[in-house]
Protein backbone atom coordinates (compact mmCIF):
# COMPACT_ATOMS: atom_id res chain seq x y z
CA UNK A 1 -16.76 -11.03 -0.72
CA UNK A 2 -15.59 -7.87 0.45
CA UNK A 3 -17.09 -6.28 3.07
CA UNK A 4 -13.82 -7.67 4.97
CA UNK A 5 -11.46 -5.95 3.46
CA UNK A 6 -12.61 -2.14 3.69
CA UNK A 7 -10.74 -0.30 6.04
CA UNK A 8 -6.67 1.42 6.73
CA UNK A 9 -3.53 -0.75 5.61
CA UNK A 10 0.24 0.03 5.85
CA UNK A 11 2.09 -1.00 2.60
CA UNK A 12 4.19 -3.11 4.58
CA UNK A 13 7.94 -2.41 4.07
CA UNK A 14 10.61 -4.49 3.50
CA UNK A 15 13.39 -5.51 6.02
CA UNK A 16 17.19 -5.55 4.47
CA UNK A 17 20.31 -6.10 5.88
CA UNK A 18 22.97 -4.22 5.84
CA UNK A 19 24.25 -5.52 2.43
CA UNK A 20 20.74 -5.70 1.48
CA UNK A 21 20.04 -9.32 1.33
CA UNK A 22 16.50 -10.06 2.77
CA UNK A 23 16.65 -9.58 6.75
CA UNK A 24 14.13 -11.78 8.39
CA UNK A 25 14.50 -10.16 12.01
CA UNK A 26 14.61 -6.65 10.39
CA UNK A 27 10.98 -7.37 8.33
CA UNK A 28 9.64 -8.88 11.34
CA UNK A 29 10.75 -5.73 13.34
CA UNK A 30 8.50 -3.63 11.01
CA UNK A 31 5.68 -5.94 11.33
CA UNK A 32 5.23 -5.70 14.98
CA UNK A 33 5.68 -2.28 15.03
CA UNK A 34 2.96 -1.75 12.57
CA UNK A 35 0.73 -4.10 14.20
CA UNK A 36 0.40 -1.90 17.11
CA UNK A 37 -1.19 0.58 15.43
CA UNK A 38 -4.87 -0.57 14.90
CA UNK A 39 -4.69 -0.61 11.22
CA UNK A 40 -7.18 -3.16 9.59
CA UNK A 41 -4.11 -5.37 7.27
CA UNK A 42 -1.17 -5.17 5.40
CA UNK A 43 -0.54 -4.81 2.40
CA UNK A 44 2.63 -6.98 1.45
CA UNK A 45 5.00 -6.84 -1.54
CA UNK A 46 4.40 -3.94 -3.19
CA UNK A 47 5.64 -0.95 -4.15
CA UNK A 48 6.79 0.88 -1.01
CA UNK A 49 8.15 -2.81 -0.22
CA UNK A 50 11.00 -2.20 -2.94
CA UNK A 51 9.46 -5.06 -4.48
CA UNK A 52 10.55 -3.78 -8.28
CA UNK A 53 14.14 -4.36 -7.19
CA UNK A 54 13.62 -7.98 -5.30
CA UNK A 55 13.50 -11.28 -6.78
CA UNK A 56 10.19 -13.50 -6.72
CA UNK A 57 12.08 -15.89 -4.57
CA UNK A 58 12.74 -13.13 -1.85
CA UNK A 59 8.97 -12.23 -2.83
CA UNK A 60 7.40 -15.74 -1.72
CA UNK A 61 10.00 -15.39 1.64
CA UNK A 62 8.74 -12.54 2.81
CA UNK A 63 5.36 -13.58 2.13
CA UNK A 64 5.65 -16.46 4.36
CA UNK A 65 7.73 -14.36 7.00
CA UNK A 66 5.31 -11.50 7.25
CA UNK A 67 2.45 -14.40 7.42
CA UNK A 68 4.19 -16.05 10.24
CA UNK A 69 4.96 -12.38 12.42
CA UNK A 70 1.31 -11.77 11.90
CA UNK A 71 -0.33 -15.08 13.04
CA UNK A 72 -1.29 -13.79 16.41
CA UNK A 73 -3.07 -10.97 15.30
CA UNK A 74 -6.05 -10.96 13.32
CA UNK A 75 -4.98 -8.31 10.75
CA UNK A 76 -6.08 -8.91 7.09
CA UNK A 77 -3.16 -9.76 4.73
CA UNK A 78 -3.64 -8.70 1.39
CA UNK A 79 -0.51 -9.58 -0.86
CA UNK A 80 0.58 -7.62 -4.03
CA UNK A 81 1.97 -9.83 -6.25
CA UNK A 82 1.84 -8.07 -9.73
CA UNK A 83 5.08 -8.68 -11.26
CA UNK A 84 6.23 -7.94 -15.16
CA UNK A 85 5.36 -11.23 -16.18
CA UNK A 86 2.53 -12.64 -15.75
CA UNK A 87 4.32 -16.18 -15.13
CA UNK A 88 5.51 -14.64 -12.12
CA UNK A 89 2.57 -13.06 -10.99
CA UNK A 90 0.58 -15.91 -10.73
CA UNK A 91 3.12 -17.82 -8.84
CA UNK A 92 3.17 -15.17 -6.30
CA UNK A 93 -0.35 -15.18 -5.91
CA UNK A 94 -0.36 -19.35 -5.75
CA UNK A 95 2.07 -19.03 -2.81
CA UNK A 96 -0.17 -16.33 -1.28
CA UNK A 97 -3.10 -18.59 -1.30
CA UNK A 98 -1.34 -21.48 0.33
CA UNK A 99 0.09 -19.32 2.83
CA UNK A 100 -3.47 -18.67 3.91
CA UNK A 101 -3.26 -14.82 2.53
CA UNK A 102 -6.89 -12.97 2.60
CA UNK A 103 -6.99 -11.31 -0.70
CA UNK A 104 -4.03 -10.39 -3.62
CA UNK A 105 -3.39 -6.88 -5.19
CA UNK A 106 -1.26 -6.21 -8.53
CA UNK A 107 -0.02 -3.51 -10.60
CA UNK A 108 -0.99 -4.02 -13.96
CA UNK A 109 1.83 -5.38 -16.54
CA UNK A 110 4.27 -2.03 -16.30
CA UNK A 111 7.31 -3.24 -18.40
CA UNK A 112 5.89 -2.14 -21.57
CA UNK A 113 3.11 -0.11 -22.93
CA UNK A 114 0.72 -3.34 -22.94
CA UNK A 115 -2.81 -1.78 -24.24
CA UNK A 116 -6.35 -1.70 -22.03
CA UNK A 117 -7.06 -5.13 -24.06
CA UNK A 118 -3.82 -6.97 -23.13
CA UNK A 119 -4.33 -5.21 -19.51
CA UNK A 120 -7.88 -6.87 -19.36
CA UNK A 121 -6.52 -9.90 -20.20
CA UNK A 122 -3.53 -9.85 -17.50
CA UNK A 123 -6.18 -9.31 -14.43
CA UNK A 124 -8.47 -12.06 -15.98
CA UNK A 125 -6.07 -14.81 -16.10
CA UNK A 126 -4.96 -13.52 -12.60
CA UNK A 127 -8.27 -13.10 -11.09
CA UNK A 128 -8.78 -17.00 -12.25
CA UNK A 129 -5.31 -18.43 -11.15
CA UNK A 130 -6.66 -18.77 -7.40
CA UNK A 131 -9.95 -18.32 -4.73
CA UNK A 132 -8.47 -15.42 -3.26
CA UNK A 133 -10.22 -11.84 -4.29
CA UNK A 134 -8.18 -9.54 -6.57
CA UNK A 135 -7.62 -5.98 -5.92
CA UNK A 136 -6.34 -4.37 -9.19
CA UNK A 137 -4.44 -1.43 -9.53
CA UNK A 138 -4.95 2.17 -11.07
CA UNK A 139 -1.75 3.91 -11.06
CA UNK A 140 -1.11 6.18 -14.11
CA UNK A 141 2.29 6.67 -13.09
CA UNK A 142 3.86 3.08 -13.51
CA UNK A 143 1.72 2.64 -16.64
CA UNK A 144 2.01 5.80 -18.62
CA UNK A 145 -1.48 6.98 -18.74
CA UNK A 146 -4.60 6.81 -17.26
CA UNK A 147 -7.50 4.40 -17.87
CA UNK A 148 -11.07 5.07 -19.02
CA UNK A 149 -13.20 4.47 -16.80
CA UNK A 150 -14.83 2.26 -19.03
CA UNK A 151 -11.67 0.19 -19.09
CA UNK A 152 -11.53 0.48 -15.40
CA UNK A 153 -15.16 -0.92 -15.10
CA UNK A 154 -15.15 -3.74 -17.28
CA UNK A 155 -11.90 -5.00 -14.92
CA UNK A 156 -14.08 -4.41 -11.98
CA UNK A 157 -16.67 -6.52 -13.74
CA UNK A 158 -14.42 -10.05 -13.29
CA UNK A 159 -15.32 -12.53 -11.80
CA UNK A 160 -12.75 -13.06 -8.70
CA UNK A 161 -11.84 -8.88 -8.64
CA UNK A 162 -13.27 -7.58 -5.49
CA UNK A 163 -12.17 -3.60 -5.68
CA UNK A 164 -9.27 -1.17 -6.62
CA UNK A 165 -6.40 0.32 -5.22
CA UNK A 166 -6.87 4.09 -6.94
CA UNK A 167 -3.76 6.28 -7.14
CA UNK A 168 -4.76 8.62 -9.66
CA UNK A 169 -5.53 12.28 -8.94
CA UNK A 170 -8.68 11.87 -11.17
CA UNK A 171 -11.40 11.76 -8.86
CA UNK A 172 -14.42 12.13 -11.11
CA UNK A 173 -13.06 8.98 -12.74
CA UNK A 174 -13.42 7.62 -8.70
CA UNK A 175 -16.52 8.69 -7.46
CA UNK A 176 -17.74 7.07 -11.48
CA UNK A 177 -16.51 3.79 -10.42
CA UNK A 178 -18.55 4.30 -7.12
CA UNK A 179 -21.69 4.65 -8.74
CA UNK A 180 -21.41 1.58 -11.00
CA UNK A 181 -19.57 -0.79 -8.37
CA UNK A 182 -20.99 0.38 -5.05
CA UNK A 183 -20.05 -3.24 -3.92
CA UNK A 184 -16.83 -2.80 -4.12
CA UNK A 185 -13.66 -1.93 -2.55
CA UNK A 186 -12.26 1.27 -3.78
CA UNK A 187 -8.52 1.98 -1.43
CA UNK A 188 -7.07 5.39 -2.15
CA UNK A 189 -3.47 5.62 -2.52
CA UNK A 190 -2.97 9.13 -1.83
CA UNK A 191 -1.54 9.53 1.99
CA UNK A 192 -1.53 13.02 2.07
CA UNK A 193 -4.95 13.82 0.01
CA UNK A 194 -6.85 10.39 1.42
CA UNK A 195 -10.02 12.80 2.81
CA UNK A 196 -10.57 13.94 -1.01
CA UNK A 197 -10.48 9.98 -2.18
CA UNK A 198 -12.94 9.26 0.88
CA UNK A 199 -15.45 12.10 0.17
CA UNK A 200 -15.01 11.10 -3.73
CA UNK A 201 -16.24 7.25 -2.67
CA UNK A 202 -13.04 5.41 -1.43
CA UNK A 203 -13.73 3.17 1.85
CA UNK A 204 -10.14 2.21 2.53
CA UNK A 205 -6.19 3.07 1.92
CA UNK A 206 -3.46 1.78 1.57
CA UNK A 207 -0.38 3.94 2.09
CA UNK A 208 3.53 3.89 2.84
CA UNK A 209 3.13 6.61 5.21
CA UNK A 210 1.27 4.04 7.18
CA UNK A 211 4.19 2.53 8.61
CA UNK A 212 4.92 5.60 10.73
CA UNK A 213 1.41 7.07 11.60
CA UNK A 214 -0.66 4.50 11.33
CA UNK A 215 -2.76 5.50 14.40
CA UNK A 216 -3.07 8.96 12.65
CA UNK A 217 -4.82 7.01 9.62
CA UNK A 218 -7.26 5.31 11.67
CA UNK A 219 -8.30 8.29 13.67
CA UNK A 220 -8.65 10.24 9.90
CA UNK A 221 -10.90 7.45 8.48
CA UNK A 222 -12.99 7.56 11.77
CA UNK A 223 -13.48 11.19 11.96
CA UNK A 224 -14.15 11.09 8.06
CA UNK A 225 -17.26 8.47 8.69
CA UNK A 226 -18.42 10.46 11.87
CA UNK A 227 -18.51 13.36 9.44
CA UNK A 228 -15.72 15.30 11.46
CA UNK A 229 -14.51 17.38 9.09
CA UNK A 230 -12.47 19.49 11.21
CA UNK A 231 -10.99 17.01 13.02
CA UNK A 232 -10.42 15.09 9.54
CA UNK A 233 -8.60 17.93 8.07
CA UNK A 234 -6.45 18.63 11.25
CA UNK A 235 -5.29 15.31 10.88
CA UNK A 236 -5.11 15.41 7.11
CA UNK A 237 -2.80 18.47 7.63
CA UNK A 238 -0.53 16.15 9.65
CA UNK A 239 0.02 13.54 7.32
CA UNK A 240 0.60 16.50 4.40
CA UNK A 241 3.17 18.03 6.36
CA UNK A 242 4.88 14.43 7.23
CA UNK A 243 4.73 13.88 2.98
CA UNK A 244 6.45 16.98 2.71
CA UNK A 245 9.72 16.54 4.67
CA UNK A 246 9.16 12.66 3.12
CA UNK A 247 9.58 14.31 -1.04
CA UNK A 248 12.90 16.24 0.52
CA UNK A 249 14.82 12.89 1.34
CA UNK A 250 13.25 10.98 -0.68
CA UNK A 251 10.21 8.78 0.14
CA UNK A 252 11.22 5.27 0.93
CA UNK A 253 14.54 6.30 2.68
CA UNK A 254 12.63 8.96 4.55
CA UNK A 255 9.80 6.52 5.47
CA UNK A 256 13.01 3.97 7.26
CA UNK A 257 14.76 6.73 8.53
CA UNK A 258 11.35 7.75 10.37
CA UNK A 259 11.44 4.34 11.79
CA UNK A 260 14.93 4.32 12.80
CA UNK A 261 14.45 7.47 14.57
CA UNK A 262 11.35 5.85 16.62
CA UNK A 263 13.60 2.70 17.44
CA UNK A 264 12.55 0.26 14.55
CA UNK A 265 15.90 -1.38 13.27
CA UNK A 266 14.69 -1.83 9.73
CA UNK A 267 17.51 -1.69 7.73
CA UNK A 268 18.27 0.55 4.68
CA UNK A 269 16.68 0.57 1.45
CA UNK A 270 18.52 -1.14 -1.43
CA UNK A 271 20.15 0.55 -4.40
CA UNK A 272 19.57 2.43 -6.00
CA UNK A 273 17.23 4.20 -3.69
CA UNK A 274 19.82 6.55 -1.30
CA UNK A 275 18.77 9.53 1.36
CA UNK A 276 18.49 12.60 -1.73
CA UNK A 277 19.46 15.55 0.52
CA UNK A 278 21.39 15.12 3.76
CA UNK A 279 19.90 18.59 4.61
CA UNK A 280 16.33 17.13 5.11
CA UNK A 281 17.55 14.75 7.92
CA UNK A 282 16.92 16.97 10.62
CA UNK A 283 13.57 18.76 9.71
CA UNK A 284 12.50 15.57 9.70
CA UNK A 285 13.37 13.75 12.57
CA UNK A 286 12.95 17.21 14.24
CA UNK A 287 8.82 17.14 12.86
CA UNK A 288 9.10 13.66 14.82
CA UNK A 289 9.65 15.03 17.77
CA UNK A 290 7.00 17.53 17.92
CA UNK A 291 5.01 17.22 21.36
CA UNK A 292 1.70 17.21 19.51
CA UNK A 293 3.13 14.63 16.72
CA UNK A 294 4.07 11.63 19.38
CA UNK A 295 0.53 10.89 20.42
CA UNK A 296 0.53 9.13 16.79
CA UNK A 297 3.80 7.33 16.44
């Protein structure tokens, strides 16, 4: 059950208008520029999406309009539809499966401090509410704290979860999950660290940064399974130096006002996200236009 979805995906963004209402043309923009990129999927509706400040309604639209720009390709869609409520959630992940979506992701329940029980519990009921495989979510900074990995493998022990999205900086508590679920998909949500997830015993990402330099994030995972080390780490040092001018603007904005640089009309981000330091503009857009940076944009 999921051997297909190992590999590189962009966590897709979304498309606004001007006001910020939902832009169809804009999120289709972003898809096809992503989709030349030779990335294995997309990851749709979650957090680099904005999805925290959009409705469910916009949530199921953009579901079926990323669906629709992606129907010629044969990229795997994996859908994140972990919402507050779990009433929510599963509705998300019910339109997912009728829209013919390949797998679903979801942060765990991240409006209160719900414990590992009531966690458990969330995943199992969503793991059961359709076919499609689960990919669950460790991410200590949207929950509070991290999880045991004992807590962590008893989640991966479902029935219907097929791997994890890790985003933790604990890697012992990675390479542990490895060794007891060396079926299953472990992404690594760290762009600018993903070679110390992959040596740890990740076989996929899934990062924001992915939008830009997606090629970059292919060749990385390559050279990582060819056992390229150098060339891993040049390219590694690439995507660190990208995150860097990213955390002086901000990430999302910075991520869209890469795109807008390279031609992608994508819209702006909605509030409250805003551009933190006008200053960062140009060392960024300037890194862009490096000679030895547009070989991966």
């Amino acid at each position: 059950m999921t051997a297909c979805l190992d590999g590189m995906y962009a966590a897709l963004l979304t498309g606004f208008a001007d006001n910020e209402d939902l832009d169809e043309q804009r999120q289709r923009n972003i898809v096809s520029h992503v989709l030349r990129q030779g990335l294995k999927g997309l990851y749709v509706g979650g957090s680099t999406a904005e999805s925290g400040l959009m409705t469910t309604d916009e949530l199921c639209e953009q579901q079926g309009i990323v669906k629709d720009a992606a129907k010629a390709s044969d990229v795997t869609l994996i859908a994140h539809v972990g919402q507050p409520s779990l009433r929510d959630s599963i509705r998300l992940a019910r339109n997912a499966e009728s829209l013919g979506y390949d797998a679903l992701s979801a942060l765990p329940p991240h409006s209160y401090r719900f414990t590992p029980d009531e966690i458990f519990h969330y995943y199992k009921a969503l793991a059961s509410a359709t076919s499609l495989p689960l990919i669950v979510y460790e991410v200590p900074g949207r929950v509070g704290r991290e999880s045991s990995v004992a807590e962590l493998s008893a989640i991966l022990g479902l029935p219907g979860v097929a791997g994890i999205k890790f985003s933790s900086m604990n890697l012992f508590v990675l390479s542990q999950l490895r060794s007891r679920h060396s079926d299953s998909t472990i992404f690594f949500g760290s762009d600018e660290t993903y070679m110390t997830g992959a040596l740890s015993g990740a076989n996929g990402g899934i990062g924001s940064t992915y939008n830009v330099f997606g090629k970059l994030y292919v060749a990385l995972d390559k050279a990582m399974e060819a056992g390229d080390m150098d060339r891993a780490r040049e390219l590694q040092e690439i995507s660190r130096d990208y995150v860097g001018h990213l955390f002086e603007v901000g990430v999302m904005p910075g991520i869209k006002l890469s795109l807008q640089h390279l031609g992608v009309d994508c819209g702006p981000c909605r509030a409250p996200f805003r551009i933190l330091s006008d200053a960062g503009r140009a060392p960024l857009t300037a890194f862009l236009d490096q000679a030895d940076i547009a070989p991966w944009l």
